[in-house]
N, C-alpha and C. Protein backbone atom coordinates (compact mmCIF):
# COMPACT_ATOMS: atom_id res chain seq x y z
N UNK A 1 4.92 -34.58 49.03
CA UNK A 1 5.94 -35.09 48.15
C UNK A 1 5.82 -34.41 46.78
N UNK A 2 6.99 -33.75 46.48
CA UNK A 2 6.79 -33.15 44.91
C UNK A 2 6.77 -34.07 43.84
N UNK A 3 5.88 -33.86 42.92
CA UNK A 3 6.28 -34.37 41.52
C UNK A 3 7.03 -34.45 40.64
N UNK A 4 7.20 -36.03 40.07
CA UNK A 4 8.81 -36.17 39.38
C UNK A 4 8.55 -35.32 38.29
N UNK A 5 9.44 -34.36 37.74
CA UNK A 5 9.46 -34.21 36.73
C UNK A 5 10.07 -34.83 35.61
N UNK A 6 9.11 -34.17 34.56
CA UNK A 6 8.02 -35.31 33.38
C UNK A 6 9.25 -35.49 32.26
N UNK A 7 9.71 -36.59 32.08
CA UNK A 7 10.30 -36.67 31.36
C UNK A 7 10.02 -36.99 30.08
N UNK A 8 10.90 -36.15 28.98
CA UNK A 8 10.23 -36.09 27.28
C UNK A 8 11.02 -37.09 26.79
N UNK A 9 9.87 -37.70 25.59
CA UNK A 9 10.34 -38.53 24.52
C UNK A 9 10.17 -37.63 23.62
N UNK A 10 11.27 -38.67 22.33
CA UNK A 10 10.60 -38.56 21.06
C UNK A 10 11.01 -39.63 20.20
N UNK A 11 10.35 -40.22 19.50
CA UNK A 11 10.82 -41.57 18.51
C UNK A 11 10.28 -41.58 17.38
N UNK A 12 10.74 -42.16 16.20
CA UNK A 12 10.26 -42.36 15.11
C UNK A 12 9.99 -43.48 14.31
N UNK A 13 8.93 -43.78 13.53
CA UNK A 13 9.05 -45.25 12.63
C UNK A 13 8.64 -44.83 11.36
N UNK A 14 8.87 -45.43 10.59
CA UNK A 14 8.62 -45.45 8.99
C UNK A 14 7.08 -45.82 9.02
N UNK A 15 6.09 -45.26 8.12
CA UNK A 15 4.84 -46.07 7.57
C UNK A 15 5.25 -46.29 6.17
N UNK A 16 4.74 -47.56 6.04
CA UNK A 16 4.60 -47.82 4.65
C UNK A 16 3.31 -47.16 3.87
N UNK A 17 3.96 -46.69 2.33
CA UNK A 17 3.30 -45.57 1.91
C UNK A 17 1.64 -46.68 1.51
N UNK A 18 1.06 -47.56 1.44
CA UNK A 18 0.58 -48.43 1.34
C UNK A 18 -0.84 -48.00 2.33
N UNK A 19 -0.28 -47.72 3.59
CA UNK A 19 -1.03 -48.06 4.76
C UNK A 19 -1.66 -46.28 5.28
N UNK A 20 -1.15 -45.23 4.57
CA UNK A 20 -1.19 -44.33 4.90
C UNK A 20 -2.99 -43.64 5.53
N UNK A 21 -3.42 -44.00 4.94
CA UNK A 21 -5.07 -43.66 5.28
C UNK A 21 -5.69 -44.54 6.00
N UNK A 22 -5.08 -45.75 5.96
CA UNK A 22 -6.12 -46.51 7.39
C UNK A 22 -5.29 -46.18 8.48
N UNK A 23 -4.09 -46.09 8.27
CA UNK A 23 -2.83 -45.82 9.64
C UNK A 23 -3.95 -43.93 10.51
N UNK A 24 -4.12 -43.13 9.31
CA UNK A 24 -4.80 -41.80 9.91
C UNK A 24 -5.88 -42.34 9.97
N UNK A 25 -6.74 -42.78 9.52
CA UNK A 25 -8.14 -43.25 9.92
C UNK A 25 -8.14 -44.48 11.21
N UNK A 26 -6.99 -45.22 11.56
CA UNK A 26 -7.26 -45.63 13.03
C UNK A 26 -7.00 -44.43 14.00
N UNK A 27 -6.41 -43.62 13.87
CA UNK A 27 -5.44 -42.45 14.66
C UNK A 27 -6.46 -41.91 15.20
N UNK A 28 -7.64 -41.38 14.47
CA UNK A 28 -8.65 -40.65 14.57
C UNK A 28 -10.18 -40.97 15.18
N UNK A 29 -9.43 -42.74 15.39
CA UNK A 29 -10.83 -42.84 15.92
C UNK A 29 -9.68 -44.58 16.96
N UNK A 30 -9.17 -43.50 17.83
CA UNK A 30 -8.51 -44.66 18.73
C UNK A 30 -9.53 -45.55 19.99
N UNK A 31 -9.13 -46.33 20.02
CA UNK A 31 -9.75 -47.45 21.13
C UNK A 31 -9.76 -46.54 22.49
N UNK A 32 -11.30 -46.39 22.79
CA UNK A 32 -11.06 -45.56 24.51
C UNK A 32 -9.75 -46.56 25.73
N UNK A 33 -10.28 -47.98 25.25
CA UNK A 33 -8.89 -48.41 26.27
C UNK A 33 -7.80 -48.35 25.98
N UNK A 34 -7.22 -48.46 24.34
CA UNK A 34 -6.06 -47.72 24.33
C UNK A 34 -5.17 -46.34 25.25
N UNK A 35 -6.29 -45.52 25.22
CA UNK A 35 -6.22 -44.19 25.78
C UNK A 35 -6.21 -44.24 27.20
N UNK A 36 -6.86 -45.18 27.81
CA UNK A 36 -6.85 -45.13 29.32
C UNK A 36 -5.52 -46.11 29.58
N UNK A 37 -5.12 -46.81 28.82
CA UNK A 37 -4.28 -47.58 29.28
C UNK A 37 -2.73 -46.37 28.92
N UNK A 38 -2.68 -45.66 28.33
CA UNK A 38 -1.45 -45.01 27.93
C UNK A 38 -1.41 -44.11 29.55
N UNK A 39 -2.84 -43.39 29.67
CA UNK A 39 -2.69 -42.45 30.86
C UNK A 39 -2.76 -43.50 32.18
N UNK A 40 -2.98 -44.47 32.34
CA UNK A 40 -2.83 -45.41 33.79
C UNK A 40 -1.14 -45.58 33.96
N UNK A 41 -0.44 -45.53 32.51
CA UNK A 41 0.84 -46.16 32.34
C UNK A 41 1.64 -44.60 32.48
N UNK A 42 1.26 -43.57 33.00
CA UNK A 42 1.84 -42.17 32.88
C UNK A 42 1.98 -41.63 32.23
N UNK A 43 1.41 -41.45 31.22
CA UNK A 43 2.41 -41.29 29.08
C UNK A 43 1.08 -39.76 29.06
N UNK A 44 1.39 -38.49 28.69
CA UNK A 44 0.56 -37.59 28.70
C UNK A 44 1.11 -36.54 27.43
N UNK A 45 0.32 -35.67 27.27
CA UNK A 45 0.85 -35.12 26.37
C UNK A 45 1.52 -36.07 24.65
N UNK A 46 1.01 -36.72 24.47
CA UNK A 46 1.47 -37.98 23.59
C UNK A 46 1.23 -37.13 21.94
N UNK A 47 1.43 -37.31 20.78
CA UNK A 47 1.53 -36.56 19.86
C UNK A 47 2.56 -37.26 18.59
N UNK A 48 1.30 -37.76 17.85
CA UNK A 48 2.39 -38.06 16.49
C UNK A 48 2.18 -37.43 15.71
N UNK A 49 3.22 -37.46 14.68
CA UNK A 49 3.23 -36.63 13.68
C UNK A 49 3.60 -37.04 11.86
N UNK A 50 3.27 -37.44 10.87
CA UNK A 50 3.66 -37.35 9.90
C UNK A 50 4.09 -36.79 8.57
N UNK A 51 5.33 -37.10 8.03
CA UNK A 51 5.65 -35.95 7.26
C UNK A 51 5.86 -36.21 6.01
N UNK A 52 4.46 -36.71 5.41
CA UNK A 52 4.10 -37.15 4.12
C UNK A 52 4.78 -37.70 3.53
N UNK A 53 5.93 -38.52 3.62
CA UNK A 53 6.74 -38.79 2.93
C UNK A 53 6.59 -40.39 3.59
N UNK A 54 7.42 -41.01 4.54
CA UNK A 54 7.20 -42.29 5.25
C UNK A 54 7.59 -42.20 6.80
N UNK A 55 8.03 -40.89 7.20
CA UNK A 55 8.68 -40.98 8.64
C UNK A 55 7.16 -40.55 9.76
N UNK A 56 7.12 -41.38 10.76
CA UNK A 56 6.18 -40.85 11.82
C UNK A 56 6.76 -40.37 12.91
N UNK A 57 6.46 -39.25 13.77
CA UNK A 57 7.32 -38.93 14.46
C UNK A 57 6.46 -38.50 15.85
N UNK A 58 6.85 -38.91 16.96
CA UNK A 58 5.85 -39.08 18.01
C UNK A 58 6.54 -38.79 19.31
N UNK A 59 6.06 -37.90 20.11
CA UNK A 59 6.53 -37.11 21.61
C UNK A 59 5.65 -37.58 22.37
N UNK A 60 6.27 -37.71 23.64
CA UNK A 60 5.27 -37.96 24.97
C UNK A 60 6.04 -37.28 25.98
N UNK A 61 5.24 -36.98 27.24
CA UNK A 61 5.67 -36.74 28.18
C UNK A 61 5.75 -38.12 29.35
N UNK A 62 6.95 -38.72 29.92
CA UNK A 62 6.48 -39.53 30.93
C UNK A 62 6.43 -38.94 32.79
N UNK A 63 5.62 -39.52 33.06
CA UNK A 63 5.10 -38.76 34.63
C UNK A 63 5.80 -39.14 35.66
N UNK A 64 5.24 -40.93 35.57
CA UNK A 64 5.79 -41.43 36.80
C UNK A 64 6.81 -41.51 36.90
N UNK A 65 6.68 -42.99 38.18
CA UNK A 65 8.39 -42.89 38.67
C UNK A 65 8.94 -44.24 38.72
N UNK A 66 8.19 -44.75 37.37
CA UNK A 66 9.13 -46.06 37.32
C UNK A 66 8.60 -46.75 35.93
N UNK A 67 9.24 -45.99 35.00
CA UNK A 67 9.04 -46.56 33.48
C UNK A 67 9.31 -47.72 33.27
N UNK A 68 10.03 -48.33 33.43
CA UNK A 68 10.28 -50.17 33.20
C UNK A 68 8.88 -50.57 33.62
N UNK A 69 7.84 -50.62 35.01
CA UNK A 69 7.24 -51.15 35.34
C UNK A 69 5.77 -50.42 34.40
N UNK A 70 5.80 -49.19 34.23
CA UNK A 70 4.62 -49.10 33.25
C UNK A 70 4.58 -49.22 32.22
N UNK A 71 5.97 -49.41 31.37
CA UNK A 71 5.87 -49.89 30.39
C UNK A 71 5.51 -51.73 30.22
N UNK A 72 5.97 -52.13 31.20
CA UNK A 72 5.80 -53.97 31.46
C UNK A 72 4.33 -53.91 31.58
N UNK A 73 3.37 -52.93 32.27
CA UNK A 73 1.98 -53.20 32.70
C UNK A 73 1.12 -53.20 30.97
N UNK A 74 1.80 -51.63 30.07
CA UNK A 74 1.53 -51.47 29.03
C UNK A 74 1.50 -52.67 27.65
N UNK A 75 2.81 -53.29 28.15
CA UNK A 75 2.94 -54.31 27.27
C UNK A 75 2.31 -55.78 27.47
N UNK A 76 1.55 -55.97 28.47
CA UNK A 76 0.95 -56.71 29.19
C UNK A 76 -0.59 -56.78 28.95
N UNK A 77 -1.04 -55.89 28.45
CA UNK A 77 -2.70 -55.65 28.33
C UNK A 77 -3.24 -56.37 27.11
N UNK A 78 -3.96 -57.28 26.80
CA UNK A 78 -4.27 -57.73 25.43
C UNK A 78 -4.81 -56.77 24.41
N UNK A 79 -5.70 -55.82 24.95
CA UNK A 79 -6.12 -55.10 24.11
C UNK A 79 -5.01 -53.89 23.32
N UNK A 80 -4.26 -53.78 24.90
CA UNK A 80 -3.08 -52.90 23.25
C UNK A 80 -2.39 -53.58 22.94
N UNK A 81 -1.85 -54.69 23.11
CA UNK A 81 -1.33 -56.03 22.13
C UNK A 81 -1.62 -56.54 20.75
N UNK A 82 -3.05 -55.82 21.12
CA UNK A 82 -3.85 -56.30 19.48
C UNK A 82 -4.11 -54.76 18.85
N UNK A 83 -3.76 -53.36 19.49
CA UNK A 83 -3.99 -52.29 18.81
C UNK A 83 -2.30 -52.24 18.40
N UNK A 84 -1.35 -52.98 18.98
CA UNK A 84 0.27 -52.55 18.01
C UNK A 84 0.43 -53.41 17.04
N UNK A 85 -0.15 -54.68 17.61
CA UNK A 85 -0.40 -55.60 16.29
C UNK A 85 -0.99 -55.21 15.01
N UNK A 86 -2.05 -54.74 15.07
CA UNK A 86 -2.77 -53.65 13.85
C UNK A 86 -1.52 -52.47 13.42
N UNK A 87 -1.34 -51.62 13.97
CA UNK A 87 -0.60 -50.59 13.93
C UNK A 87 0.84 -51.02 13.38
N UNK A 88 1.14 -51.87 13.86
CA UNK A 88 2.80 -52.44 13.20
C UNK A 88 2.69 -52.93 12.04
N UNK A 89 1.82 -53.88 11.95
CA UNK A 89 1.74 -54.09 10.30
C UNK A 89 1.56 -52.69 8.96
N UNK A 90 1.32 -51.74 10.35
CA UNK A 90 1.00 -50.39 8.74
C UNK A 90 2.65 -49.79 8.47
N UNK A 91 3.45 -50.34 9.82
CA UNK A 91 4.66 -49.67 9.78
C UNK A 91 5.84 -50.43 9.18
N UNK A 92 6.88 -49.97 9.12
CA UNK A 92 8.49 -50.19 8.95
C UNK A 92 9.45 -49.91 9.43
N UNK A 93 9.56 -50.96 10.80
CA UNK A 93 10.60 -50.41 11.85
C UNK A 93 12.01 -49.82 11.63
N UNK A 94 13.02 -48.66 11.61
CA UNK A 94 14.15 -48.45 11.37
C UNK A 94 15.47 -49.07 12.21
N UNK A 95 14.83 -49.87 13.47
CA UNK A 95 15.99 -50.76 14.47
C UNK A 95 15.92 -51.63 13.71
N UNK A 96 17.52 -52.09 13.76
CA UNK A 96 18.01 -53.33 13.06
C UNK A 96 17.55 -54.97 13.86
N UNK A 97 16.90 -55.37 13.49
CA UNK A 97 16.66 -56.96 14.31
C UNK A 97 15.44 -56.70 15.15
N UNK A 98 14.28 -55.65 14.38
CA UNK A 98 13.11 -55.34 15.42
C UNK A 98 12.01 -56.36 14.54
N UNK A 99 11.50 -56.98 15.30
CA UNK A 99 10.38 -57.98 15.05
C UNK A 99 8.89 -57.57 15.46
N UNK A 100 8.85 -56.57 16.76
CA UNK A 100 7.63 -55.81 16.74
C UNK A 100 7.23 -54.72 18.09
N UNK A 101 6.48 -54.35 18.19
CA UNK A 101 6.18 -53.04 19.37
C UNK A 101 6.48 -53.77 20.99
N UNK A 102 5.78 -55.21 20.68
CA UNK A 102 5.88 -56.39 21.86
C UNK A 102 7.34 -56.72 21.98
N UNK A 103 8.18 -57.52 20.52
CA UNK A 103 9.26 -58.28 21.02
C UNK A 103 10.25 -57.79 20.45
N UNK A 104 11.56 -58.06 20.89
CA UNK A 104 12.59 -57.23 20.31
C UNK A 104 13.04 -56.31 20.76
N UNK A 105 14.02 -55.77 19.89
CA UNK A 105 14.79 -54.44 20.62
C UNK A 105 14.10 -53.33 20.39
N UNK A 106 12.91 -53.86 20.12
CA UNK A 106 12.58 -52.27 20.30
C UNK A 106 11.38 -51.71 18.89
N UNK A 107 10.60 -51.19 18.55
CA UNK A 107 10.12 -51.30 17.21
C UNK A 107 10.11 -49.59 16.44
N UNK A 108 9.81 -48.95 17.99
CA UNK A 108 10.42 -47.22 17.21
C UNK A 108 11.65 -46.45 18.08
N UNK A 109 11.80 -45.74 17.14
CA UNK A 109 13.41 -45.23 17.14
C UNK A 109 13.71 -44.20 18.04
N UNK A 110 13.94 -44.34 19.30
CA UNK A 110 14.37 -43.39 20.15
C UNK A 110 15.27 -42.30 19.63
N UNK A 111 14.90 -40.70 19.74
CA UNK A 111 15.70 -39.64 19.60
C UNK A 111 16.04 -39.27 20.89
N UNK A 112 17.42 -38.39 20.64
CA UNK A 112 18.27 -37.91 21.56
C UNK A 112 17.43 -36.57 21.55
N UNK A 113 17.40 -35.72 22.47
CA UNK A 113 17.13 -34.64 22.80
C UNK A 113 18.20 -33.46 23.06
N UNK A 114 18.38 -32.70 22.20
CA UNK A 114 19.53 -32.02 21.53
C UNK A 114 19.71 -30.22 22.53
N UNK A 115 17.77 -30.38 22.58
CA UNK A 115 17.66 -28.67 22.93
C UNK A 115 16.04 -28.80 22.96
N UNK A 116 15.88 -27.68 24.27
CA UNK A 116 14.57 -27.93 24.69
C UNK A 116 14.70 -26.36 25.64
N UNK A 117 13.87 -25.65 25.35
CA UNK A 117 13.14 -24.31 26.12
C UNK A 117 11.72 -24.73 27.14
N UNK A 118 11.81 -23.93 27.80
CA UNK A 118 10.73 -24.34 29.12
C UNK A 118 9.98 -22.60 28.70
């Protein structure tokens, strides 16, 4: 059976300028189960980015073949429940009526993908 191919994200959230050095100083020293739980959930190639100003901007590749359900397993784990909980408070969601990474519509900002070379 061939492999699905990997479909790309990219999304963005505001940090508050406040939070900027503990937000890179958790980044740099992430929770090993964080990390196993992103790759159990298919998410590879993952990559944020900030651009000194307040925007974070973050790509993944997804693998599998059924994102609703690894994202439900993802959002399900206590321990990254309590690493977005940390992490959201450093941020400033740009969706209108977002309450957090867990509830709501949503807490970072899905981009459209415009143009992409292989």
């Amino acid at each position: 059976m061939a492999q699905p191919q990997p479909r790309r994200f990219a999304q963005i959230v505001h940090l508050k300028p406040s939070a900027v050095t503990a937000y890179k100083e958790c980044h740099a020293n992430v929770w090993p189960e964080i990390l196993q739980k992103i790759k159990e959930c298919n998410i590879v190639d993952y990559s944020i980015y900030f651009d000194d100003d307040r925007t974070l901007f973050a790509t993944f590749k997804y693998v599998g073949t059924d994102i609703v359900a690894d994202m439900k397993n993802m959002r399900s784990d206590p321990r990254m429940r309590e690493w977005w909980a940390m992490t959201d408070e450093m941020q400033e969601s740009p969706i209108p009526g977002a309450v957090s990474t867990v509830e709501g519509p949503g807490w970072w900002k899905n981009l459209e993908e415009v143009f992409h070379t292989e």
